[in-house]
C-alpha atoms as a PDB file:
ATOM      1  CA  UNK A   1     -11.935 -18.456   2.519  1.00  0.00           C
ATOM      2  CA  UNK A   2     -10.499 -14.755   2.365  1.00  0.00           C
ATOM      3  CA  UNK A   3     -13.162 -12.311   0.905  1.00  0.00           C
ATOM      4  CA  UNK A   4     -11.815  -8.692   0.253  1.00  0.00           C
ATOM      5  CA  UNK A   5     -13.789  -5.990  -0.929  1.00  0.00           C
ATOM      6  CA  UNK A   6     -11.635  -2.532  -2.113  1.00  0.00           C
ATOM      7  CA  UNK A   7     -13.882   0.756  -1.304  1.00  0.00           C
ATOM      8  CA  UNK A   8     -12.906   3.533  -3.659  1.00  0.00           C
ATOM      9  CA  UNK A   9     -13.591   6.334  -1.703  1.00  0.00           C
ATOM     10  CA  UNK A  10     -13.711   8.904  -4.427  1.00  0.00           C
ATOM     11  CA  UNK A  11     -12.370  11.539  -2.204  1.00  0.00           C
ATOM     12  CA  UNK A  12      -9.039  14.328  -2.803  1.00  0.00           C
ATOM     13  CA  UNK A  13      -6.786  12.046  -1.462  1.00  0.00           C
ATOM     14  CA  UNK A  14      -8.061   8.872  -3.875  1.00  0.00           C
ATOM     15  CA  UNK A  15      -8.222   6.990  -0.886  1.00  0.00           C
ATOM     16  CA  UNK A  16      -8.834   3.066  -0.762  1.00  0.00           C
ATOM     17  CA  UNK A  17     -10.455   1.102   2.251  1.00  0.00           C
ATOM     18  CA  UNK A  18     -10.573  -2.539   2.648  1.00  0.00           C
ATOM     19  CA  UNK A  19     -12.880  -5.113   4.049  1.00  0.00           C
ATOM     20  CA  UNK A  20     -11.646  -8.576   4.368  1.00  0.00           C
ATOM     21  CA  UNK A  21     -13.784 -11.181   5.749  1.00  0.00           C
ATOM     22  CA  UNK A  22     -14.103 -14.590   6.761  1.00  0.00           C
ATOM     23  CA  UNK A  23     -16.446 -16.744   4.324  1.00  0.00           C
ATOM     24  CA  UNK A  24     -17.519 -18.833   7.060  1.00  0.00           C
ATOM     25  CA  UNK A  25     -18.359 -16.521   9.802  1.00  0.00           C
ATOM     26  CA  UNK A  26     -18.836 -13.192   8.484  1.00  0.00           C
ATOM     27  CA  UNK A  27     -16.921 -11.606  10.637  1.00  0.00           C
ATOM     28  CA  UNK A  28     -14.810  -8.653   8.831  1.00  0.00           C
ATOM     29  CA  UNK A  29     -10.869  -6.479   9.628  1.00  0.00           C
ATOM     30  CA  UNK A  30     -11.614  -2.911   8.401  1.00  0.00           C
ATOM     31  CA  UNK A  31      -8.329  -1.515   7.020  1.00  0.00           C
ATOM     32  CA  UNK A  32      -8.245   2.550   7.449  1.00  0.00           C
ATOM     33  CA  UNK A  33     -12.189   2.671   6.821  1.00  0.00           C
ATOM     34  CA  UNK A  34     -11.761   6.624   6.803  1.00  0.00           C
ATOM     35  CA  UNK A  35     -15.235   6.505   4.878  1.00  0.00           C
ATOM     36  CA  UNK A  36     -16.915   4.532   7.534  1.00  0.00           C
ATOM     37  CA  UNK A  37     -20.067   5.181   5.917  1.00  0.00           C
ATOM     38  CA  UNK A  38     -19.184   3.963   2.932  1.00  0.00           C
ATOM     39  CA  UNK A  39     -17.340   1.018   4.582  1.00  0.00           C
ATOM     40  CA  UNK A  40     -21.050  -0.305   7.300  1.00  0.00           C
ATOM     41  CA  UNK A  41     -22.875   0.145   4.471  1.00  0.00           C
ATOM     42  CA  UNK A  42     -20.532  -2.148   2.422  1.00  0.00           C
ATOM     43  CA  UNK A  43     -20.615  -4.588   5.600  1.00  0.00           C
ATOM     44  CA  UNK A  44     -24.424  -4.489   5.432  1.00  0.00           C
ATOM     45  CA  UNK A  45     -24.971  -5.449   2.378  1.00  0.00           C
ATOM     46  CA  UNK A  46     -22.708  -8.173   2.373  1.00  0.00           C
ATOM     47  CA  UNK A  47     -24.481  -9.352   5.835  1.00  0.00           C
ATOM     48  CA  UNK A  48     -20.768  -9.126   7.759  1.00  0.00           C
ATOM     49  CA  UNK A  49     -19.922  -8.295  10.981  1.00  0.00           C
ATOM     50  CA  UNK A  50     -16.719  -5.307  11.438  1.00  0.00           C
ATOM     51  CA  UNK A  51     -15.053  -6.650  14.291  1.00  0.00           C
ATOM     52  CA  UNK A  52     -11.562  -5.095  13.742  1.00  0.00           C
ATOM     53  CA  UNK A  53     -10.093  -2.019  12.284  1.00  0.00           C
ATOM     54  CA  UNK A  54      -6.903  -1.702  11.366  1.00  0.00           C
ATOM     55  CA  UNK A  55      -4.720   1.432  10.806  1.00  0.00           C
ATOM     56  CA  UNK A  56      -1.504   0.613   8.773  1.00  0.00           C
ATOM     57  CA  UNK A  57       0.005   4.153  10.317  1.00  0.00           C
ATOM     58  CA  UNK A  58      -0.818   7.429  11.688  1.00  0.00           C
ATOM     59  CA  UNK A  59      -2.022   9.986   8.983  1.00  0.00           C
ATOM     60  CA  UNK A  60      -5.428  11.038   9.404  1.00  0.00           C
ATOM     61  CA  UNK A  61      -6.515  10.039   5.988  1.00  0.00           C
ATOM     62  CA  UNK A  62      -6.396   6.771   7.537  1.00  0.00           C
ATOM     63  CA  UNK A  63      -7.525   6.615  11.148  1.00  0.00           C
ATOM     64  CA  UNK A  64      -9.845  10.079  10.740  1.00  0.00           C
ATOM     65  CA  UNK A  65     -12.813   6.719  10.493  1.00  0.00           C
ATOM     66  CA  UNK A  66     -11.715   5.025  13.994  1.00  0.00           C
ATOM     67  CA  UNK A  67     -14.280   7.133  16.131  1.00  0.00           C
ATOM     68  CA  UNK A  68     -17.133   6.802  14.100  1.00  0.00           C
ATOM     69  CA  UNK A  69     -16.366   2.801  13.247  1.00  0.00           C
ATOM     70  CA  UNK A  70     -15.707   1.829  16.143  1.00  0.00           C
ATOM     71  CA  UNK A  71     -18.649   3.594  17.678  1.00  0.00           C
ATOM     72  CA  UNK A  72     -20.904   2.286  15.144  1.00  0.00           C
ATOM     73  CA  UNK A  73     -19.284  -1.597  15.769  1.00  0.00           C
ATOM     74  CA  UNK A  74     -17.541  -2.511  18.848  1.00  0.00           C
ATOM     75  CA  UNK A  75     -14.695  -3.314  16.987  1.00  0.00           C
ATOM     76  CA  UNK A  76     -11.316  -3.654  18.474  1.00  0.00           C
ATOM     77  CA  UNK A  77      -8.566  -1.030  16.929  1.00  0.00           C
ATOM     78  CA  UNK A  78      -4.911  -2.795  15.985  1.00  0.00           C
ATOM     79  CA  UNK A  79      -2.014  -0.661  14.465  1.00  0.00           C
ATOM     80  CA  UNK A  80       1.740  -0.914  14.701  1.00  0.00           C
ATOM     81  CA  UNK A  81       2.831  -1.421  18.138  1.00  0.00           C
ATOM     82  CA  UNK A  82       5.155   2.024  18.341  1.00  0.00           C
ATOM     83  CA  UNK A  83       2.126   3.732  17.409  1.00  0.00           C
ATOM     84  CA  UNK A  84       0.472   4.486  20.382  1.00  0.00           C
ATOM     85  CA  UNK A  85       1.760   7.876  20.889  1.00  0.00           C
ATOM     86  CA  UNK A  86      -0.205   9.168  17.268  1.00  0.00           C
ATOM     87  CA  UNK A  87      -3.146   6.726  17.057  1.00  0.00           C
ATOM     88  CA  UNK A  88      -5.559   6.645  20.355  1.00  0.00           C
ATOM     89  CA  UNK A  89      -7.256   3.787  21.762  1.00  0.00           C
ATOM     90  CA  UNK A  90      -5.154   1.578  19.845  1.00  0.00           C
ATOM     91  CA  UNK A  91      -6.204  -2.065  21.512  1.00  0.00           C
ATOM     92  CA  UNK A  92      -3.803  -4.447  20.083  1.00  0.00           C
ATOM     93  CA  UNK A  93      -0.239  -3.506  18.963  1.00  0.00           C
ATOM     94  CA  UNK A  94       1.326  -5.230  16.296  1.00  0.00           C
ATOM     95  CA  UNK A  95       5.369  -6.895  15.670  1.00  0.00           C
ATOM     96  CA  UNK A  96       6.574  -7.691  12.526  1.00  0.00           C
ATOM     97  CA  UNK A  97       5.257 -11.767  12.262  1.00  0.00           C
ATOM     98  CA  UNK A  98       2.015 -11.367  14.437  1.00  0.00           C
ATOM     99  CA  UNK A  99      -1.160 -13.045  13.022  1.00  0.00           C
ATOM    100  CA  UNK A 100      -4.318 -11.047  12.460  1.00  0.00           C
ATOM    101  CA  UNK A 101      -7.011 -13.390  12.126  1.00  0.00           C
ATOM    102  CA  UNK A 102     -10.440 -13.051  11.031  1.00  0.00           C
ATOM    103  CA  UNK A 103     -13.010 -15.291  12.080  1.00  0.00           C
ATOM    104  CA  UNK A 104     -11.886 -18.900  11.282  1.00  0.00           C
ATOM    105  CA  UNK A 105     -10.512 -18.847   7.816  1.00  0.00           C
ATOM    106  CA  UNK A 106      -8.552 -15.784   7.179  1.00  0.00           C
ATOM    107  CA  UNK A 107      -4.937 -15.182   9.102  1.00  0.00           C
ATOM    108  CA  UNK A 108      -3.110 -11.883   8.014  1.00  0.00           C
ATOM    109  CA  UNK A 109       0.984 -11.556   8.511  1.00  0.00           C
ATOM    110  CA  UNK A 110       1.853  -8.395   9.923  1.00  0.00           C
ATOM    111  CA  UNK A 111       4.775  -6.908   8.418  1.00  0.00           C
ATOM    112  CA  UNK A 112       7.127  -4.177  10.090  1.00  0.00           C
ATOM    113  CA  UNK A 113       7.464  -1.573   7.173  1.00  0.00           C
ATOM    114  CA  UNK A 114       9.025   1.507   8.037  1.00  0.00           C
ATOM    115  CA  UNK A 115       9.577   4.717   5.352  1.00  0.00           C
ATOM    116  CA  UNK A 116       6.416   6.288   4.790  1.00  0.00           C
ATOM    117  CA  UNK A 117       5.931   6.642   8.428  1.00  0.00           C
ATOM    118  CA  UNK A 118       8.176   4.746  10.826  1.00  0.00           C
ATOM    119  CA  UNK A 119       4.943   3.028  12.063  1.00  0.00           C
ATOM    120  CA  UNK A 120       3.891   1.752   9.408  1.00  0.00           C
ATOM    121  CA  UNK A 121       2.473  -1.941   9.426  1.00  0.00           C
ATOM    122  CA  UNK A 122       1.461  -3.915   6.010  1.00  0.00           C
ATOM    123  CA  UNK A 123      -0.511  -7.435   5.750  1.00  0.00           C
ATOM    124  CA  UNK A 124      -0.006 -10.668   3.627  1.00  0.00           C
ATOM    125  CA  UNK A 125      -2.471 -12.942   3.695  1.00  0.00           C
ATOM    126  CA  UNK A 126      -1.584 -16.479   4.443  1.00  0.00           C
ATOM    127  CA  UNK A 127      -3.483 -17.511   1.199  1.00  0.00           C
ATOM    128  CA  UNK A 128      -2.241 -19.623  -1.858  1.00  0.00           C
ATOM    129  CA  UNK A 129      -2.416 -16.396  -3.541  1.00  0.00           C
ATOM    130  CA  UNK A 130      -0.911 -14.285  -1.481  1.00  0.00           C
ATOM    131  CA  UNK A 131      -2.522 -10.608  -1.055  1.00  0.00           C
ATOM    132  CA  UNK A 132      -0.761  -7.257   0.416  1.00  0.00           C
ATOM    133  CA  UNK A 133      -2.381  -4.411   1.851  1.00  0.00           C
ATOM    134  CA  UNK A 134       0.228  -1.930   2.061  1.00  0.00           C
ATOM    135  CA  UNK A 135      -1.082   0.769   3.209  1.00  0.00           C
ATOM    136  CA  UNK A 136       0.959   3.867   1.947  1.00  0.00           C
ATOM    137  CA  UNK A 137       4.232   1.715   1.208  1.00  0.00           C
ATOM    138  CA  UNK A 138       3.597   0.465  -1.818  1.00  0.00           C
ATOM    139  CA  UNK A 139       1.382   2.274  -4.364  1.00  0.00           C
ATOM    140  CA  UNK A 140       0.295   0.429  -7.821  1.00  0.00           C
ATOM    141  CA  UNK A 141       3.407   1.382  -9.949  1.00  0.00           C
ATOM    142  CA  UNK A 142       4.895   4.067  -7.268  1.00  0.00           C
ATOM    143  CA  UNK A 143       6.252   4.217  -3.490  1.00  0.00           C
ATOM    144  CA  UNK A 144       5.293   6.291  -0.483  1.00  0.00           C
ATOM    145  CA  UNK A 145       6.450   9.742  -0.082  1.00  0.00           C
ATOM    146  CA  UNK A 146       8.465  10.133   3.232  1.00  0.00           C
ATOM    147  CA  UNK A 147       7.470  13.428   4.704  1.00  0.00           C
ATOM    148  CA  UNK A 148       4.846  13.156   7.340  1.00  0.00           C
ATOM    149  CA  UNK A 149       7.178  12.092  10.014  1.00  0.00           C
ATOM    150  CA  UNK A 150       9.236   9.015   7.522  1.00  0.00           C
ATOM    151  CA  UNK A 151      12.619   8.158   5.888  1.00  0.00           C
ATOM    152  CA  UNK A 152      13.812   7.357   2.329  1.00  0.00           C
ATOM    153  CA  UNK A 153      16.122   5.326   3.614  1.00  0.00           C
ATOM    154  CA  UNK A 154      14.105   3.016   5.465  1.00  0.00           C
ATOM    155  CA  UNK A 155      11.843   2.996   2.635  1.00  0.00           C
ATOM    156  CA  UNK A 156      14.701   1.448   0.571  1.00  0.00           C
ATOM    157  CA  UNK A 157      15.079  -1.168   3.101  1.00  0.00           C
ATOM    158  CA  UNK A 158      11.412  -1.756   3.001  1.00  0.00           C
ATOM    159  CA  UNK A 159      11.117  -2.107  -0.590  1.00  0.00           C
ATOM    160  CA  UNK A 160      14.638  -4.649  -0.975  1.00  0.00           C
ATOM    161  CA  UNK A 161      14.738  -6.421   2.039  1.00  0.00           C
ATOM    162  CA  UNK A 162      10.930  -7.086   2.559  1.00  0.00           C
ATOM    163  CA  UNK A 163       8.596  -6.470  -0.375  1.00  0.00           C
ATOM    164  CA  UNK A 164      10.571  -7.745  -3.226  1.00  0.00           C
ATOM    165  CA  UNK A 165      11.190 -10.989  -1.490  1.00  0.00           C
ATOM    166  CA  UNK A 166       7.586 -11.408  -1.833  1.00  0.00           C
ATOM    167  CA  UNK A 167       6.023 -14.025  -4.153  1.00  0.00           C
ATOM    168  CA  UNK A 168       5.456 -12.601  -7.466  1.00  0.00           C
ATOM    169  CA  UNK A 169       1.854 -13.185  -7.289  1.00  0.00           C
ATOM    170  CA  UNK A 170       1.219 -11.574  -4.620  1.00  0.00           C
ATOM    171  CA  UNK A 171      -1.828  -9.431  -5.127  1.00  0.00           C
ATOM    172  CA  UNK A 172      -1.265  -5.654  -4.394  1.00  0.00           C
ATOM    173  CA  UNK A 173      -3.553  -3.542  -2.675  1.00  0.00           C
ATOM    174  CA  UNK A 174      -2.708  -0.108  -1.746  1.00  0.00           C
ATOM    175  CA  UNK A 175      -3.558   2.970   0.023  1.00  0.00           C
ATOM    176  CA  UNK A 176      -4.886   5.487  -2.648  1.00  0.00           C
ATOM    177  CA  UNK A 177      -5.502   4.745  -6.689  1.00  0.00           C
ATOM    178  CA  UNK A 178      -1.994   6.792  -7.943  1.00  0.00           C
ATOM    179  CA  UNK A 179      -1.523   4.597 -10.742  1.00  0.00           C
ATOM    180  CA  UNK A 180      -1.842   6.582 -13.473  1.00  0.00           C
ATOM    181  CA  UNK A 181       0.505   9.455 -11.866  1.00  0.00           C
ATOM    182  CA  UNK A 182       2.615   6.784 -11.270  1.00  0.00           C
ATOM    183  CA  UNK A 183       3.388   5.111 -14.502  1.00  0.00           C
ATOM    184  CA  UNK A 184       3.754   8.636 -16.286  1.00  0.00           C
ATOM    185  CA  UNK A 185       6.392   9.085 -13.613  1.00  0.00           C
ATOM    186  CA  UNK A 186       7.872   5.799 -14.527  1.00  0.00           C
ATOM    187  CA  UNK A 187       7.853   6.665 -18.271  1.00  0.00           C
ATOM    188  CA  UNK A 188       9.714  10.151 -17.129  1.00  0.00           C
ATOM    189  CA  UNK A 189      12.534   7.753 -16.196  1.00  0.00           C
ATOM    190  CA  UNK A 190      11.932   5.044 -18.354  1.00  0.00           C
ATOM    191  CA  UNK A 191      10.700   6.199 -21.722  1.00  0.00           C
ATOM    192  CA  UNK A 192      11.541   3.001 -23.228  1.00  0.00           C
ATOM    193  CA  UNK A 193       9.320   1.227 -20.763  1.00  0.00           C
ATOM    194  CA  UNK A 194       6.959  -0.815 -22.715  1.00  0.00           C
ATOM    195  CA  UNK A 195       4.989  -2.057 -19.966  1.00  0.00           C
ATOM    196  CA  UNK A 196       4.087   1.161 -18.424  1.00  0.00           C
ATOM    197  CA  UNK A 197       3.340   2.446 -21.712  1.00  0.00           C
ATOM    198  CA  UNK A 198       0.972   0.068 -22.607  1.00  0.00           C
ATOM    199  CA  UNK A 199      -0.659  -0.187 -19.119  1.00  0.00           C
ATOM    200  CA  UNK A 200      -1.135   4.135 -19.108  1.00  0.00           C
ATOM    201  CA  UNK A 201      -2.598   3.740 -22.543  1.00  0.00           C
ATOM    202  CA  UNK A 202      -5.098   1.587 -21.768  1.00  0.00           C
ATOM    203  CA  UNK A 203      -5.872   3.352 -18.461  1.00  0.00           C
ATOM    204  CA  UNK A 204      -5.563   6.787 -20.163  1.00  0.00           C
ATOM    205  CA  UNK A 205      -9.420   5.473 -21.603  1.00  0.00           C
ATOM    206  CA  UNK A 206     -10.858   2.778 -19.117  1.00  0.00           C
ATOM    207  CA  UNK A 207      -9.706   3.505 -15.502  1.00  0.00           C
ATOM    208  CA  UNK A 208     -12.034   3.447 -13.144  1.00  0.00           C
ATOM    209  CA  UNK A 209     -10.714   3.428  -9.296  1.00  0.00           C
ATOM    210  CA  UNK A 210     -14.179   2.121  -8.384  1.00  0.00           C
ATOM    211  CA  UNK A 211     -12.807  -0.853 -10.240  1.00  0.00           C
ATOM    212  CA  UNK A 212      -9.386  -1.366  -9.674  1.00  0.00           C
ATOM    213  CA  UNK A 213      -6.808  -3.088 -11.606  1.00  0.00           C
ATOM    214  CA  UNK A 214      -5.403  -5.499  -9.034  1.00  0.00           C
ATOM    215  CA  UNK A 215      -1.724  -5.988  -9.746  1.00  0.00           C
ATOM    216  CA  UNK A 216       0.998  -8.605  -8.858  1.00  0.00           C
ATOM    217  CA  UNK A 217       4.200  -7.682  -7.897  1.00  0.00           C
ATOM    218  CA  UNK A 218       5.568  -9.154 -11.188  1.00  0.00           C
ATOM    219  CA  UNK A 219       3.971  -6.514 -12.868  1.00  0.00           C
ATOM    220  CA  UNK A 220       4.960  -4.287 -10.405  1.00  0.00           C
ATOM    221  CA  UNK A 221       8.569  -5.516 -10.992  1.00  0.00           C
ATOM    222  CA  UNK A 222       7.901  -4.399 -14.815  1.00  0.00           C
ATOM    223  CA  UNK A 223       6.719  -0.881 -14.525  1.00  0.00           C
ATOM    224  CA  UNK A 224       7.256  -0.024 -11.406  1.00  0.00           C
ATOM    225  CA  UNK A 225      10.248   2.474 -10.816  1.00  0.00           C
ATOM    226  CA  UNK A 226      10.865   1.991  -7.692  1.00  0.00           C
ATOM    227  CA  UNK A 227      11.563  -1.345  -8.402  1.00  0.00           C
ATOM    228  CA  UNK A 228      14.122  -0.812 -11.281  1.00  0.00           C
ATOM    229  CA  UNK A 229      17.491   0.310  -9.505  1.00  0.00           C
ATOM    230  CA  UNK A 230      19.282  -1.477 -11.852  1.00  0.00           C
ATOM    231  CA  UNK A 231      17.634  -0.720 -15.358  1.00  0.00           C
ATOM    232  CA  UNK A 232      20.192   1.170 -17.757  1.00  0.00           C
ATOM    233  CA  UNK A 233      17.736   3.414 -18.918  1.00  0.00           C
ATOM    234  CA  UNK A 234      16.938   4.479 -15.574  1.00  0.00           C
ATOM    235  CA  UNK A 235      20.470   5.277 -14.125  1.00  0.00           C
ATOM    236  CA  UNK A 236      21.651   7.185 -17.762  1.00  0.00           C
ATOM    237  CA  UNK A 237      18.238   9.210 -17.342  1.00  0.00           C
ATOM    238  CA  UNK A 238      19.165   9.684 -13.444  1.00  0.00           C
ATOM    239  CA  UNK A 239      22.550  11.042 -14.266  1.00  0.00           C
ATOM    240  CA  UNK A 240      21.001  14.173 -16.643  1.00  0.00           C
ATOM    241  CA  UNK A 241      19.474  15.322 -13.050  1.00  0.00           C
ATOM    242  CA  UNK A 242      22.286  14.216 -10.861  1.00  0.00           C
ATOM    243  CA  UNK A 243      25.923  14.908 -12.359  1.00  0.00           C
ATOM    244  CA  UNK A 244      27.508  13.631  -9.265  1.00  0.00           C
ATOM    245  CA  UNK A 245      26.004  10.332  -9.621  1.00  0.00           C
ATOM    246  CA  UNK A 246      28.795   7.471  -9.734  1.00  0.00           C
ATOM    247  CA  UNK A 247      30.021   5.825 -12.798  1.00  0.00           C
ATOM    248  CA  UNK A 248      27.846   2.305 -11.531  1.00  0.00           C
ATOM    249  CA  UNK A 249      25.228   3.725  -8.701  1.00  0.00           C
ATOM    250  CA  UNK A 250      23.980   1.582  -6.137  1.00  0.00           C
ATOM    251  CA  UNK A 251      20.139   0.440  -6.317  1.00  0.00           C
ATOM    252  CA  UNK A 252      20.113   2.490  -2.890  1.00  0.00           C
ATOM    253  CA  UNK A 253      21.900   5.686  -4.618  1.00  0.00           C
ATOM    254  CA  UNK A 254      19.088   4.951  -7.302  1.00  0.00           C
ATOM    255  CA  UNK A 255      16.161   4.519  -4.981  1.00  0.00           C
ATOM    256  CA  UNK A 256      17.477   7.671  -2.816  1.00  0.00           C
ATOM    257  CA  UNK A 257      17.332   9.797  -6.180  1.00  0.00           C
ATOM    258  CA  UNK A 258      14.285   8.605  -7.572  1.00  0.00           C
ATOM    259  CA  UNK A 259      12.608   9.081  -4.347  1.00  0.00           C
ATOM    260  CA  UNK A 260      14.009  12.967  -4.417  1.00  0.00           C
ATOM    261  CA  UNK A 261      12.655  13.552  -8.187  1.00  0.00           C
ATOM    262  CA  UNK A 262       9.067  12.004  -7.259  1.00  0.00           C
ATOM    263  CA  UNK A 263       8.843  14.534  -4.585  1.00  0.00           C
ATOM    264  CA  UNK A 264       8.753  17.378  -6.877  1.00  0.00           C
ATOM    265  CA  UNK A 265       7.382  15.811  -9.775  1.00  0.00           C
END
């Protein structure tokens, strides 16, 4: 059995690390543990063993943990495999359909998803509910931003070709607690969204990142802009920013432009 614990960081960057563990053995995959302190002490109290980290891509709010973890563990590092070059001492490099596995129950798909970075690796577990760690991908209600050394393009790709093929209840666990940025965003392009709306309000008085809402890309599918290349609303609000935009846009023209307006929102 899969156990997953989400560490809230509570840091600038709102960062999230993971544990996931195997119920039988104890053993436990750190996912960017940049608050390795935070992250052994979780470990300990649970009585679990880190013997992998895991860096879904480069940026040093995610691997700026490695030293100390691995230090502090033995644990063996695994990131994408054409990320040698910006993560050190990486130990096992992983293709799109490797297996991570953890101790004898858990086995994690690694998925090639380029955009944020073009190194960037997420997980699925191999569960009956499936659960994705995507790293800075996919953010609850929102994308990843493409400038530290990504494309928008590829993001598209990422988002149509890979993550929306996904089960719809898959689980989604990201990078950093945006969420509330996020839906306003969507309800800047969306007003009439009535799922974002009522998901802000009720954040708006009881979020806590400490506790997380755990999505499923359904919902994320509902409020979730990034998701909605084809929503009327969405292209008619598009085309007040973008004159040039074509009488019936692509969902990659939308994606490209939405991307662009996030940046600067």
């Amino acid at each position: 059995m899969m156990l997953v614990e989400q560490i809230w960081t509570g840091n600038a960057y709102r960062n999230f690390n993971y544990l996931i563990a195997c119920s039988e053995t104890g053993e436990a995959l750190a996912i960017d543990p940049l608050d390795y302190s935070k992250c052994l002490a979780n470990a300990k109290d649970h009585g679990w063993e880190i013997t992998q980290v895991l860096n879904t891509h480069e940026h040093g709010d995610h691997t700026g943990g490695n030293g100390p973890m691995i230090e502090a563990t033995g644990a063996k590092l695994l990131a994408h495999a054409g990320a040698g070059a910006r993560i050190s001492g990486i130990d096992i490099g992983l293709n799109a359909g490797d297996t991570v596995s953890v101790g004898r129950t858990v086995e994690l798909l690694a998925m090639d998803t380029p955009g944020h970075t073009m190194s960037h690796v997420c997980l699925l577990s191999k569960t009956d509910q499936p659960a994705l760690f995507s790293g800075d991908t996919l953010f609850n209600a929102g994308a990843g931003n493409c400038h530290g050394g990504g494309h928008p393009e590829e993001l598209y790709e990422t988002f149509v070709k890979q993550l929306a093929q996904l089960p719809d209840d898959t689980q989604i666990y990201p990078g950093h607690d945006y969420i509330t940025n996020n839906l306003a965003f969507t309800l800047d392009r969306e007003p009439d969204n009535g799922a974002a709306a009522d998901l802000l309000a009720e954040l708006e008085t009881a979020h806590d990142p400490g506790r997380a809402m755990v999505t499923t890309l359904a919902q994320e599918k509902d409020f979730n802009t990034f998701f909605r290349l084809t929503s009327a609303t969405v292209i008619q609000k598009l085309r007040e920013s973008f004159s040039d935009l074509p009488d019936d846009p692509s969902p990659k023209e939308v994606f490209l432009k939405l991307r662009e307006l996030r940046n600067s929102w």
